[in-house]
C-alpha atoms as a PDB file:
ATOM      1  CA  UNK A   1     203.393 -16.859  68.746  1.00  0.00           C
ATOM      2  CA  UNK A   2     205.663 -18.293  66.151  1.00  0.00           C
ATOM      3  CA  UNK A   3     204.810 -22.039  67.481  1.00  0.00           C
ATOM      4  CA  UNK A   4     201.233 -21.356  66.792  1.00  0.00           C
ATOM      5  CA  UNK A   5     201.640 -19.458  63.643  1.00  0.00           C
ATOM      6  CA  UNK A   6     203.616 -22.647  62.717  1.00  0.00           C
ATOM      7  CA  UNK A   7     201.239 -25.165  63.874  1.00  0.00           C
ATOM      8  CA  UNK A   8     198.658 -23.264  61.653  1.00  0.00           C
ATOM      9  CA  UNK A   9     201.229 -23.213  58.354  1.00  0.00           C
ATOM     10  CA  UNK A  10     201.337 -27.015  58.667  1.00  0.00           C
ATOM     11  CA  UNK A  11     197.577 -27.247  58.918  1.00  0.00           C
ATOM     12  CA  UNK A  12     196.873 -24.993  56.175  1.00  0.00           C
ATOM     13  CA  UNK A  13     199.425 -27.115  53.823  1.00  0.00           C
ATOM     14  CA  UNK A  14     197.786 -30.204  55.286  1.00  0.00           C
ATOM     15  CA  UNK A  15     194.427 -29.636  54.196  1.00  0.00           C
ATOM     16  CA  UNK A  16     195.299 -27.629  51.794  1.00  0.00           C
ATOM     17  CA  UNK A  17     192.318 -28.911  48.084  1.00  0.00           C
ATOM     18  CA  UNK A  18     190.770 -31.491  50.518  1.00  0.00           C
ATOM     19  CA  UNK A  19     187.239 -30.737  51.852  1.00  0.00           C
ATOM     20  CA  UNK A  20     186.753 -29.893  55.530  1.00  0.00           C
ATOM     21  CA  UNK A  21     183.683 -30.276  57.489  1.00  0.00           C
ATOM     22  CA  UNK A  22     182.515 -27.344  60.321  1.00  0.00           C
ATOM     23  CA  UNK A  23     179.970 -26.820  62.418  1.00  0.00           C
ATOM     24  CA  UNK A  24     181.178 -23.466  63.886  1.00  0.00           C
ATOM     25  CA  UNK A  25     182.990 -20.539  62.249  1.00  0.00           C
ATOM     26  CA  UNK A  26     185.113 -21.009  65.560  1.00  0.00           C
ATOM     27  CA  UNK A  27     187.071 -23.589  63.926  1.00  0.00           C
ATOM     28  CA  UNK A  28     188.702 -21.565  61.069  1.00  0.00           C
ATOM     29  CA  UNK A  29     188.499 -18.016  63.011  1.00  0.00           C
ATOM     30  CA  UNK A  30     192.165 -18.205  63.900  1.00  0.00           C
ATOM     31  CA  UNK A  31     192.949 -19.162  60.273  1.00  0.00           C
ATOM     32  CA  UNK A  32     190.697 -16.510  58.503  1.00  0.00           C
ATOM     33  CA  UNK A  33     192.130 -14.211  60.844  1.00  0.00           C
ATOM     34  CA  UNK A  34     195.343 -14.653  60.046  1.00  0.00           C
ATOM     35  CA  UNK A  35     195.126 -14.070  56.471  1.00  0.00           C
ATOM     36  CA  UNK A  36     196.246 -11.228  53.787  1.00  0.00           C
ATOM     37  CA  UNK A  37     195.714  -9.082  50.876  1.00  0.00           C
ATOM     38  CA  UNK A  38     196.875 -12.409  49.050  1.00  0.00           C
ATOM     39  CA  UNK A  39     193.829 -14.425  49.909  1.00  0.00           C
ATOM     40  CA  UNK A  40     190.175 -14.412  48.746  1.00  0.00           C
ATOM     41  CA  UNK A  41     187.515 -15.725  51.181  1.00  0.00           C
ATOM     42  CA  UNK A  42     183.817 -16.684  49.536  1.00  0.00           C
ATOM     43  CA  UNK A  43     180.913 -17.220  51.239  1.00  0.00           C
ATOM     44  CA  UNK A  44     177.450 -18.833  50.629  1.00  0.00           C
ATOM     45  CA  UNK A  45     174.505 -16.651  51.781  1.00  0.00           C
ATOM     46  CA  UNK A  46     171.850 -19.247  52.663  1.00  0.00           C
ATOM     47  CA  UNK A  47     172.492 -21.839  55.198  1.00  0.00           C
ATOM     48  CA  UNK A  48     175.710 -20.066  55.796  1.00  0.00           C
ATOM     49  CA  UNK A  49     175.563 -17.093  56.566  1.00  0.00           C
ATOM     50  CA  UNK A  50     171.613 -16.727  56.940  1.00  0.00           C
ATOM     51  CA  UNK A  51     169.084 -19.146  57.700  1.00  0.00           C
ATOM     52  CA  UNK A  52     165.101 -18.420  57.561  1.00  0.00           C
ATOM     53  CA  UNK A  53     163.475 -19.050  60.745  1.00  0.00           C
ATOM     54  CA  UNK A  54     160.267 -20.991  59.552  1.00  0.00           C
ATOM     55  CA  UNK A  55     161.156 -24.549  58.365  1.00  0.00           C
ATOM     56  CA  UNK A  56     159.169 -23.779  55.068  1.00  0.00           C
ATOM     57  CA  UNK A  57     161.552 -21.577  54.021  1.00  0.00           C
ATOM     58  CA  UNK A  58     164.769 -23.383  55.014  1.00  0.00           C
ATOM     59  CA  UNK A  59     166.795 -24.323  51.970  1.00  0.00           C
ATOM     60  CA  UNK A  60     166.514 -28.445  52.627  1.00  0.00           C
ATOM     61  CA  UNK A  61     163.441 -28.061  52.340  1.00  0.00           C
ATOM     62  CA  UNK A  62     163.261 -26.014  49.186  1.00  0.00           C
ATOM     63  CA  UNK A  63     162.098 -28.799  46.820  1.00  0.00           C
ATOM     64  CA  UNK A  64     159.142 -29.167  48.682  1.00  0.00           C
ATOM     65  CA  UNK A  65     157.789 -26.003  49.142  1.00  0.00           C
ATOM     66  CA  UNK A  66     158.565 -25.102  45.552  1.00  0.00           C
ATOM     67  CA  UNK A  67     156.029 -28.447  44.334  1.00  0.00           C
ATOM     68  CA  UNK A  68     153.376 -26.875  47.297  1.00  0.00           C
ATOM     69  CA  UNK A  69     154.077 -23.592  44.934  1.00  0.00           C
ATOM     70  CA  UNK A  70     153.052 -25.487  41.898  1.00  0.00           C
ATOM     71  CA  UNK A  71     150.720 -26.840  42.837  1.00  0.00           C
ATOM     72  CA  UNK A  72     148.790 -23.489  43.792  1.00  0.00           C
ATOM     73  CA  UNK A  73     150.382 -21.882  40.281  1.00  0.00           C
ATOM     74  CA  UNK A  74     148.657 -24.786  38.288  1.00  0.00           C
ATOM     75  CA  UNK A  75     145.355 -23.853  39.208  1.00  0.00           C
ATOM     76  CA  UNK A  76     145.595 -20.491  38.092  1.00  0.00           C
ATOM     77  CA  UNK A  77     143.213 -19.876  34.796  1.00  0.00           C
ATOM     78  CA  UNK A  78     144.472 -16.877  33.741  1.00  0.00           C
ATOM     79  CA  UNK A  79     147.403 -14.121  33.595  1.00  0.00           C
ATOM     80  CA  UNK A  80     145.900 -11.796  36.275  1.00  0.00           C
ATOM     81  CA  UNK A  81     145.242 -15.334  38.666  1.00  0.00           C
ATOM     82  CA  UNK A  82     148.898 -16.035  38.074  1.00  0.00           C
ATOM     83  CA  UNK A  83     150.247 -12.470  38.782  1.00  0.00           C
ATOM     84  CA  UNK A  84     148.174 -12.355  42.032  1.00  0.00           C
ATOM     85  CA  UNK A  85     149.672 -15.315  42.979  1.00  0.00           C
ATOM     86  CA  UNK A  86     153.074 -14.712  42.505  1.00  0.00           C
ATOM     87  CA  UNK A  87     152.443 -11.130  44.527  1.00  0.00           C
ATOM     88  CA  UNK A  88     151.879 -13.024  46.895  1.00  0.00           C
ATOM     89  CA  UNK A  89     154.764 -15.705  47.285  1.00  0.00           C
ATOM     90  CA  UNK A  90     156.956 -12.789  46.574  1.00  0.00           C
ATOM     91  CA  UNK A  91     156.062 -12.146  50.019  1.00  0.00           C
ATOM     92  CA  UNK A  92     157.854 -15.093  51.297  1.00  0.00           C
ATOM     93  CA  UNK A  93     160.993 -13.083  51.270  1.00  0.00           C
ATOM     94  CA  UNK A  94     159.248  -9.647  52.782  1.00  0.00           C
ATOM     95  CA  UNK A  95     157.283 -11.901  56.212  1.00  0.00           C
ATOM     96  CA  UNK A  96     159.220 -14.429  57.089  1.00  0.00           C
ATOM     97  CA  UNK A  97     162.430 -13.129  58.935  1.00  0.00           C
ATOM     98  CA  UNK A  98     165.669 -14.381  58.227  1.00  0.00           C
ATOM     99  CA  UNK A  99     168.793 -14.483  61.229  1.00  0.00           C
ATOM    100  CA  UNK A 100     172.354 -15.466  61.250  1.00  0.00           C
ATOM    101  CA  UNK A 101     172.898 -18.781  61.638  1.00  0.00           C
ATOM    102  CA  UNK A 102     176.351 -17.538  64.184  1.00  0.00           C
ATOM    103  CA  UNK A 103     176.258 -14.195  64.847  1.00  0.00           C
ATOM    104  CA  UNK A 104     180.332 -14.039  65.490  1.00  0.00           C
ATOM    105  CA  UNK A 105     180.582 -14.256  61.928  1.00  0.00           C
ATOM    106  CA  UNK A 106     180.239 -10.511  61.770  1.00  0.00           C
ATOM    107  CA  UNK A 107     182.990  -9.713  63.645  1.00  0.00           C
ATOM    108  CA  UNK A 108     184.886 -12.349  61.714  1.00  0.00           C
ATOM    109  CA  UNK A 109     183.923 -10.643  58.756  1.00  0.00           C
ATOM    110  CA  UNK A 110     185.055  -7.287  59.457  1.00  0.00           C
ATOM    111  CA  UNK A 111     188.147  -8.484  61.093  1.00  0.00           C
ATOM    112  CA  UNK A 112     189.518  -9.711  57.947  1.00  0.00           C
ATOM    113  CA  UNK A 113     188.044  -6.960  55.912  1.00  0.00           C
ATOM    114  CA  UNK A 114     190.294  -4.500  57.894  1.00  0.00           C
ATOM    115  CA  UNK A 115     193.160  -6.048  57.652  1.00  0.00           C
ATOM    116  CA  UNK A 116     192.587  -5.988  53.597  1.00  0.00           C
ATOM    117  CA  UNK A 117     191.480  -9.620  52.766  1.00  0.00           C
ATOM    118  CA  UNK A 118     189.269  -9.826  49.916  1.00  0.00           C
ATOM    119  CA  UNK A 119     185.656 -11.187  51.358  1.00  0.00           C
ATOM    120  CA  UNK A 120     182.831 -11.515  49.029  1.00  0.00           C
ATOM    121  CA  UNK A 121     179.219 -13.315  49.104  1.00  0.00           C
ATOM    122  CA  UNK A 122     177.907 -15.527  46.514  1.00  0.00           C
ATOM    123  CA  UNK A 123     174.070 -16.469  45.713  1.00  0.00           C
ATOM    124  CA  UNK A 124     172.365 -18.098  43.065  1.00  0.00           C
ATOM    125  CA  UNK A 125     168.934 -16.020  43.920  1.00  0.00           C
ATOM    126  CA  UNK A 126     166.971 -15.115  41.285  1.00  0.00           C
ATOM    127  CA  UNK A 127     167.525 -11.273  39.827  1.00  0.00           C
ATOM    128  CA  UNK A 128     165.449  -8.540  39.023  1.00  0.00           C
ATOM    129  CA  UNK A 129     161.693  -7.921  39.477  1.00  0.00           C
ATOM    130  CA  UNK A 130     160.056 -10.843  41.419  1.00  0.00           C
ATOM    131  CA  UNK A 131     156.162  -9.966  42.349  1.00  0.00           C
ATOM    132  CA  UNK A 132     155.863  -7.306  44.812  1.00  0.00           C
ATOM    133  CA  UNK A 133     160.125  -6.865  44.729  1.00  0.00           C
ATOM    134  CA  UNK A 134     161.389  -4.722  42.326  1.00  0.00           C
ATOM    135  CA  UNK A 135     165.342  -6.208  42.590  1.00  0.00           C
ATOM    136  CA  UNK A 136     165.686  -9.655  44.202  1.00  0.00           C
ATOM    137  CA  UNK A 137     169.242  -8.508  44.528  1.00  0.00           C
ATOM    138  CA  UNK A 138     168.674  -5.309  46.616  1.00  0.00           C
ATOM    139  CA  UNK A 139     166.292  -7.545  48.780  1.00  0.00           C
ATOM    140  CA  UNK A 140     169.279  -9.773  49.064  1.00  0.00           C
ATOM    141  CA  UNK A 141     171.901  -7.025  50.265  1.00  0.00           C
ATOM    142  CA  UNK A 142     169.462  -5.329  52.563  1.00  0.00           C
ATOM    143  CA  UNK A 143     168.796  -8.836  54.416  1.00  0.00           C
ATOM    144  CA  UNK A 144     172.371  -8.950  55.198  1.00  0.00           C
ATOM    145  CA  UNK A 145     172.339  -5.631  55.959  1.00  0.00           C
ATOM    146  CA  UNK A 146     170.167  -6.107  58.891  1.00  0.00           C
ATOM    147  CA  UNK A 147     171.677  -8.517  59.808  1.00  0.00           C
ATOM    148  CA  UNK A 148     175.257  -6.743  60.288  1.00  0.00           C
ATOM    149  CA  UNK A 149     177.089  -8.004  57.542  1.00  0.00           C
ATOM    150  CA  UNK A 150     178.096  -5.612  54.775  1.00  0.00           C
ATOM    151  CA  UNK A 151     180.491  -6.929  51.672  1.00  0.00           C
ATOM    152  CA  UNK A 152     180.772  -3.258  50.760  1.00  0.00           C
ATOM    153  CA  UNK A 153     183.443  -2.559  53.133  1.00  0.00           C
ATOM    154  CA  UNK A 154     186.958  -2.883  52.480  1.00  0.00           C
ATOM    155  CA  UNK A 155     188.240  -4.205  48.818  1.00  0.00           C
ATOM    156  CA  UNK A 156     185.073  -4.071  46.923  1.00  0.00           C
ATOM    157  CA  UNK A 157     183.589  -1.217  48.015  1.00  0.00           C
ATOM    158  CA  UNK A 158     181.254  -0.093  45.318  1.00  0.00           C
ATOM    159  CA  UNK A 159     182.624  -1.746  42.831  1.00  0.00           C
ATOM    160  CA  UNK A 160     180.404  -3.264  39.873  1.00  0.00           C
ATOM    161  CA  UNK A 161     181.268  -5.981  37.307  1.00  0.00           C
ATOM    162  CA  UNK A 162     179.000  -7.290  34.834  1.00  0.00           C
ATOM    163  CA  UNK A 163     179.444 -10.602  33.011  1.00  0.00           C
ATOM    164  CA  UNK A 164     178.039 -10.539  29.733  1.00  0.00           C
ATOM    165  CA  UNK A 165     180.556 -13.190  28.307  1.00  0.00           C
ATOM    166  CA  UNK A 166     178.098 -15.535  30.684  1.00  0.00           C
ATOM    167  CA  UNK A 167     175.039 -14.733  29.097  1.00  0.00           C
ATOM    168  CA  UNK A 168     172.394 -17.423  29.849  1.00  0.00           C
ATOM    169  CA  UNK A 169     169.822 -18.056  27.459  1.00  0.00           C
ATOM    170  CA  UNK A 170     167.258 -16.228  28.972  1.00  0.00           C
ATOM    171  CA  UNK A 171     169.124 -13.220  28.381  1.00  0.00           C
ATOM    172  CA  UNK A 172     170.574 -12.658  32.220  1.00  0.00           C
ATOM    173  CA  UNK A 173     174.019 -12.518  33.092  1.00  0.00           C
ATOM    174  CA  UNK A 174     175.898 -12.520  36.385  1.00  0.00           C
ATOM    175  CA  UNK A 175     177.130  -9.641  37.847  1.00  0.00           C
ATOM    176  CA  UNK A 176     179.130  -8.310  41.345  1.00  0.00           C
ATOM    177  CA  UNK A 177     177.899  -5.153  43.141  1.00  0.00           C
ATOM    178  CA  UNK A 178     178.698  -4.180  46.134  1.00  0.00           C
ATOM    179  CA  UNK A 179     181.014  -7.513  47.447  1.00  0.00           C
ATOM    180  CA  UNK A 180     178.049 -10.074  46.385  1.00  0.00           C
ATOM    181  CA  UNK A 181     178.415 -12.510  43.082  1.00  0.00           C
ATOM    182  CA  UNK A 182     175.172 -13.606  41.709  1.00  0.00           C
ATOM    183  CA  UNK A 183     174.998 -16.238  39.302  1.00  0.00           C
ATOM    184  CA  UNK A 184     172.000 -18.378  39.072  1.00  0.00           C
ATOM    185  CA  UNK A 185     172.630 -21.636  36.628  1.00  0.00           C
ATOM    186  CA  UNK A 186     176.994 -21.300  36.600  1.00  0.00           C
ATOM    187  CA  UNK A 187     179.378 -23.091  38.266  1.00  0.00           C
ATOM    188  CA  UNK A 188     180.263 -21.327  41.204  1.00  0.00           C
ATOM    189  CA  UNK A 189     184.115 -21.664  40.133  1.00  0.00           C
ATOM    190  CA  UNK A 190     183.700 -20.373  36.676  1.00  0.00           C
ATOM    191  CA  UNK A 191     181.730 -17.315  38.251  1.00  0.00           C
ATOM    192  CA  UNK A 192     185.063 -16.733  40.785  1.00  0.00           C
ATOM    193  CA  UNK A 193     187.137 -17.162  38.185  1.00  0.00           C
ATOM    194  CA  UNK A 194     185.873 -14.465  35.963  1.00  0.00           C
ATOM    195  CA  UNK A 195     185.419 -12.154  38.580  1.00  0.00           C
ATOM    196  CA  UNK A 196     189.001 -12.583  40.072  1.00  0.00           C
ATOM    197  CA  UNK A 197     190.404 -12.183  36.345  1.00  0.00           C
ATOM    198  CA  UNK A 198     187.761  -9.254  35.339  1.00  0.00           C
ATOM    199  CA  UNK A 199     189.651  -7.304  38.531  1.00  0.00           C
ATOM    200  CA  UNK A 200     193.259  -8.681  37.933  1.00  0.00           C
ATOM    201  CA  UNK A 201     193.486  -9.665  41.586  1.00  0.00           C
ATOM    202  CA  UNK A 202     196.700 -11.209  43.135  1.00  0.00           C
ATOM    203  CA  UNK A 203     195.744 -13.771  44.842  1.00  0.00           C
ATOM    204  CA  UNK A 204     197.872 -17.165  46.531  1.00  0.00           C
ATOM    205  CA  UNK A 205     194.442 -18.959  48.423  1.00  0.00           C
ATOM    206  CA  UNK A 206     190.830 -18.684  47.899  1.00  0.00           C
ATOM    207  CA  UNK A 207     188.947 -20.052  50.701  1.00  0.00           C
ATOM    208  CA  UNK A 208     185.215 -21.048  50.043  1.00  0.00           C
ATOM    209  CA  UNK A 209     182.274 -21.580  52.543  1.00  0.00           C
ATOM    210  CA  UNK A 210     179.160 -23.314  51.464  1.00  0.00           C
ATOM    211  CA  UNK A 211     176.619 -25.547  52.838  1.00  0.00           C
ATOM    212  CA  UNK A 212     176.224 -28.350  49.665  1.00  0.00           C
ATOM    213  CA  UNK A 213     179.381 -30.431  49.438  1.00  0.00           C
ATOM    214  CA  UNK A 214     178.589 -31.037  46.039  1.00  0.00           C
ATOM    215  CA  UNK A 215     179.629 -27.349  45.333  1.00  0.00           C
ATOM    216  CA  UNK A 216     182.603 -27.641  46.909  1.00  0.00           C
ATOM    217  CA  UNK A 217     183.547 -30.942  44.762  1.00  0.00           C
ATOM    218  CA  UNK A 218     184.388 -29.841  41.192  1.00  0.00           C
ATOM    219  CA  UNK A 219     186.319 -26.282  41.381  1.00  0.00           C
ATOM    220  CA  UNK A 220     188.272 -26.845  38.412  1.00  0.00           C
ATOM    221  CA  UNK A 221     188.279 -23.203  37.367  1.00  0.00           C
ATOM    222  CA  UNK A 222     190.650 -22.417  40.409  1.00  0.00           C
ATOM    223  CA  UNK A 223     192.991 -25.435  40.328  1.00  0.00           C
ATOM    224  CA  UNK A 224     196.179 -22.193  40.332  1.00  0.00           C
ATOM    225  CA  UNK A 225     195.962 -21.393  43.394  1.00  0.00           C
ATOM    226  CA  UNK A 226     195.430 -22.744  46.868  1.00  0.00           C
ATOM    227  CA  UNK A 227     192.068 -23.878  47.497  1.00  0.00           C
ATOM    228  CA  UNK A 228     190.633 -24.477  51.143  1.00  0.00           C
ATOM    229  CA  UNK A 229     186.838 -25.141  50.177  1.00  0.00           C
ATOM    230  CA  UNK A 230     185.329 -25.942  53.359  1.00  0.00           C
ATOM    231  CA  UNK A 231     181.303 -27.750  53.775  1.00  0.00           C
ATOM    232  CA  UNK A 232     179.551 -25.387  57.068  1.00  0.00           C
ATOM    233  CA  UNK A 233     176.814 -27.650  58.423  1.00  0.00           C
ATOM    234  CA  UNK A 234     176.093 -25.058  61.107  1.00  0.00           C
ATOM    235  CA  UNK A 235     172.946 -24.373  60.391  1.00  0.00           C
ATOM    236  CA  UNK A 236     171.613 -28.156  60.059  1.00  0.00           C
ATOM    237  CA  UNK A 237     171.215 -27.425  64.172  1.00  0.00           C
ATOM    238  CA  UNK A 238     169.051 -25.271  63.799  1.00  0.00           C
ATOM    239  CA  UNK A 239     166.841 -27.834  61.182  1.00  0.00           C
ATOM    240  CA  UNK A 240     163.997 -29.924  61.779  1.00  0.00           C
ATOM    241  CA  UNK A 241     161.186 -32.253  59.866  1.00  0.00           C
ATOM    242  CA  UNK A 242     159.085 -30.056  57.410  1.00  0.00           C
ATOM    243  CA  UNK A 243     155.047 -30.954  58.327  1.00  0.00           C
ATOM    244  CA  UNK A 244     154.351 -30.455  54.818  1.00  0.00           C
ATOM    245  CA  UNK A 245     150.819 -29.965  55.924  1.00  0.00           C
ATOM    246  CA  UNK A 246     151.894 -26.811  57.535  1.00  0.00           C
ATOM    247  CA  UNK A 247     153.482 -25.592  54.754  1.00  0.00           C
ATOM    248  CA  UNK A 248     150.553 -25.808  52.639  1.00  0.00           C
ATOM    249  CA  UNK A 249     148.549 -24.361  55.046  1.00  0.00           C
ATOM    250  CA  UNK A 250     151.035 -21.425  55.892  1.00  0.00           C
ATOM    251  CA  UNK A 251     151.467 -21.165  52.202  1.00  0.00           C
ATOM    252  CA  UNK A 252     147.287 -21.106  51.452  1.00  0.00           C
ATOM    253  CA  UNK A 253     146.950 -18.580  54.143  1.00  0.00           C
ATOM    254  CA  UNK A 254     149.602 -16.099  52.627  1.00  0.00           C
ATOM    255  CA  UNK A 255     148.195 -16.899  48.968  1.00  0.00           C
ATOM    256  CA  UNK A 256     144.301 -16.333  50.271  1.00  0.00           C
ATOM    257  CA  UNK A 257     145.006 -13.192  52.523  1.00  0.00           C
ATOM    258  CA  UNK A 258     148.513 -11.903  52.351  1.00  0.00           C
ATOM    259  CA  UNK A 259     149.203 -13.192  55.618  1.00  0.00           C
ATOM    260  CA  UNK A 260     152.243 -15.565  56.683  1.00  0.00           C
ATOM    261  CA  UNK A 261     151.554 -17.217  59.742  1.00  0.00           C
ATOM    262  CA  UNK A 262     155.312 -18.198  60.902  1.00  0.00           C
ATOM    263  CA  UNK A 263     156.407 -21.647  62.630  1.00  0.00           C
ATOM    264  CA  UNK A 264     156.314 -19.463  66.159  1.00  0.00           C
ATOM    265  CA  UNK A 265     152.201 -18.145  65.546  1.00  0.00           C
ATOM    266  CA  UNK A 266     151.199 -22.210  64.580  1.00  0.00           C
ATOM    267  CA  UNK A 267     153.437 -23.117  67.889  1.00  0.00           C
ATOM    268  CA  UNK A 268     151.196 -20.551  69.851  1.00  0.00           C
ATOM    269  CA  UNK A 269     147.508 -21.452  68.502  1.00  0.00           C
ATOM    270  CA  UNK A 270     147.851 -24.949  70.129  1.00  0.00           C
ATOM    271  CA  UNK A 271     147.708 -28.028  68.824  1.00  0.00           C
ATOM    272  CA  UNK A 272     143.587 -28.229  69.155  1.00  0.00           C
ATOM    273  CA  UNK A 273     143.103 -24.807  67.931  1.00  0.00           C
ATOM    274  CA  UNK A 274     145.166 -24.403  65.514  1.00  0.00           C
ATOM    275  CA  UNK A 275     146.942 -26.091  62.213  1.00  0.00           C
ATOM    276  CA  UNK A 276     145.370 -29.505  62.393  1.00  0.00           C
ATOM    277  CA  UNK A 277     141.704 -28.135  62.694  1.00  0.00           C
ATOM    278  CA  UNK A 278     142.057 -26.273  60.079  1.00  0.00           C
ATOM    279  CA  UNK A 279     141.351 -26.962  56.388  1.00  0.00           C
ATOM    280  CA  UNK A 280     142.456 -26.318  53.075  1.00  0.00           C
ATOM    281  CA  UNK A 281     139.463 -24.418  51.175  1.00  0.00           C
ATOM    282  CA  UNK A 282     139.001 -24.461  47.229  1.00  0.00           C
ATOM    283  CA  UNK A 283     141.651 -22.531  45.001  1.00  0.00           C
ATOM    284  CA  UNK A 284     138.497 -20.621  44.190  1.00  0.00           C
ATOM    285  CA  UNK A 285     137.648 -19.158  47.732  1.00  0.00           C
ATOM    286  CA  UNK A 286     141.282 -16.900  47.201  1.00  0.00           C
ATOM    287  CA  UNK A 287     139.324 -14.739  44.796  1.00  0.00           C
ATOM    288  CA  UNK A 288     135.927 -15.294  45.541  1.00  0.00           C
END
């Protein structure tokens, strides 16, 4: 025990501020798992934690489905076109079913909530009423939910901070409810850093899980204490080519009749009866 809990020391102080690369939470478990009330551990919802299972949806490929959503928005003529419309993408996060990208994380999670480390989530998804939703954020907690992971438990438990000193120009601010941080258009660092002074918490190391290295890069805001940022590519397994085609066609059949045909329905119509004989019809035909 005390050569391994030594071999582990030296391996914390040796990457201790550089950037480490996973592909499994099984290569920190014995690390997270040894850690105290002294340490705060941050991680990224999407492509972290959770993962969506049609390739549409998949945040790589958000840049493209977001043009395909444009491009449908732009041909809208008028207010009630566009709020039909964006009923209807707001149904993109209500279909589509999103898993855990490793389900041990939930134990892992727990674990160290027991034994009194501070665990929190962090997301940059939009807030408040989105089509059909009435709070993106609920949405957001009740995926995890499902999904067995709860940052309600242990140090955070209902606890609420706003962050009106953050105020973004179009009048939001961040806030943390229930163990998740959400701060669309701020610095992940800055948002961790208000949040761990706005509780007075006594932390040593702050270890932080995201997907985007570039996130993980410039943490400026927490140079005082130990940082272990760590890049999880786990879920690029489970990542493949986006037929944009598809998309638009998944995306014109949820805009036209409510209806999301996922990756696994397309697999099952067959190649000759399904995506590629298919067409996209007129903007008009979605409302008459």
């Amino acid at each position: 025990m005390i050569i391994r809990n030594f071999f582990f020391i030296s391996l914390s102080l040796l990457l201790f501020g550089q950037i480490r690369t996973i592909d499994s939470f099984n290569d920190v478990e014995t690390e997270l798992l040894g850690l105290g009330s002294d340490a705060l551990v941050v991680f990224d919802i999407d492509e972290v934690l959770l993962t969506a299972v049609d390739q549409a949806l998949k945040t790589p490929h958000k840049e493209i489905f977001r043009s395909l959503e444009s491009e449908f928005m732009s041909k809208a003529t008028n207010d009630e076109q566009r709020r039909l419309l964006e009923y209807r993408l707001s149904l993109t996060y209500l279909y589509p079913n999103r898993v855990l990208v490793e389900k041990k994380i939930v134990s892992i999670i727990e674990s160290m909530q027991r034994h009194g480390v501070n665990v929190i989530g962090i997301t940059r998804c939009r807030r408040g009423r989105y089509g059909i939703i009435p709070q993106v954020e609920q949405w957001r907690k009740e995926i995890l939910w499902k999904n067995g992971i709860d940052f309600n438990l242990g140090s955070f438990q209902n606890i609420k901070v706003d962050f009106q000193e953050l105020m973004q120009p179009n009048r939001s601010s961040p806030n943390f409810e229930e163990g998740l941080l959400f701060g669309r258009g701020i610095s992940k660092d800055l948002l961790i850093h208000t949040l761990i002074s706005k509780l007075d918490l006594n932390l040593k190391k702050i270890y932080i899980f995201d997907d985007l290295r570039s996130n993980l890069q410039t943490l400026d805001h927490l140079k005082k204490y130990e940082i272990y940022p760590i890049e999880y590519t786990g879920a690029k397994k489970l990542l493949k080519p986006l037929t944009k085609r598809q998309a638009r066609w998944q995306l014109y059949n949820l805009l036209e009749g409510g209806r999301w045909y996922d990756d696994q329905d397309i697999e099952e119509m067959g190649y000759l009866k399904g995506l590629f004989n298919y067409s996209i019809p007129s903007f008009f035909d979605m409302f008459f």
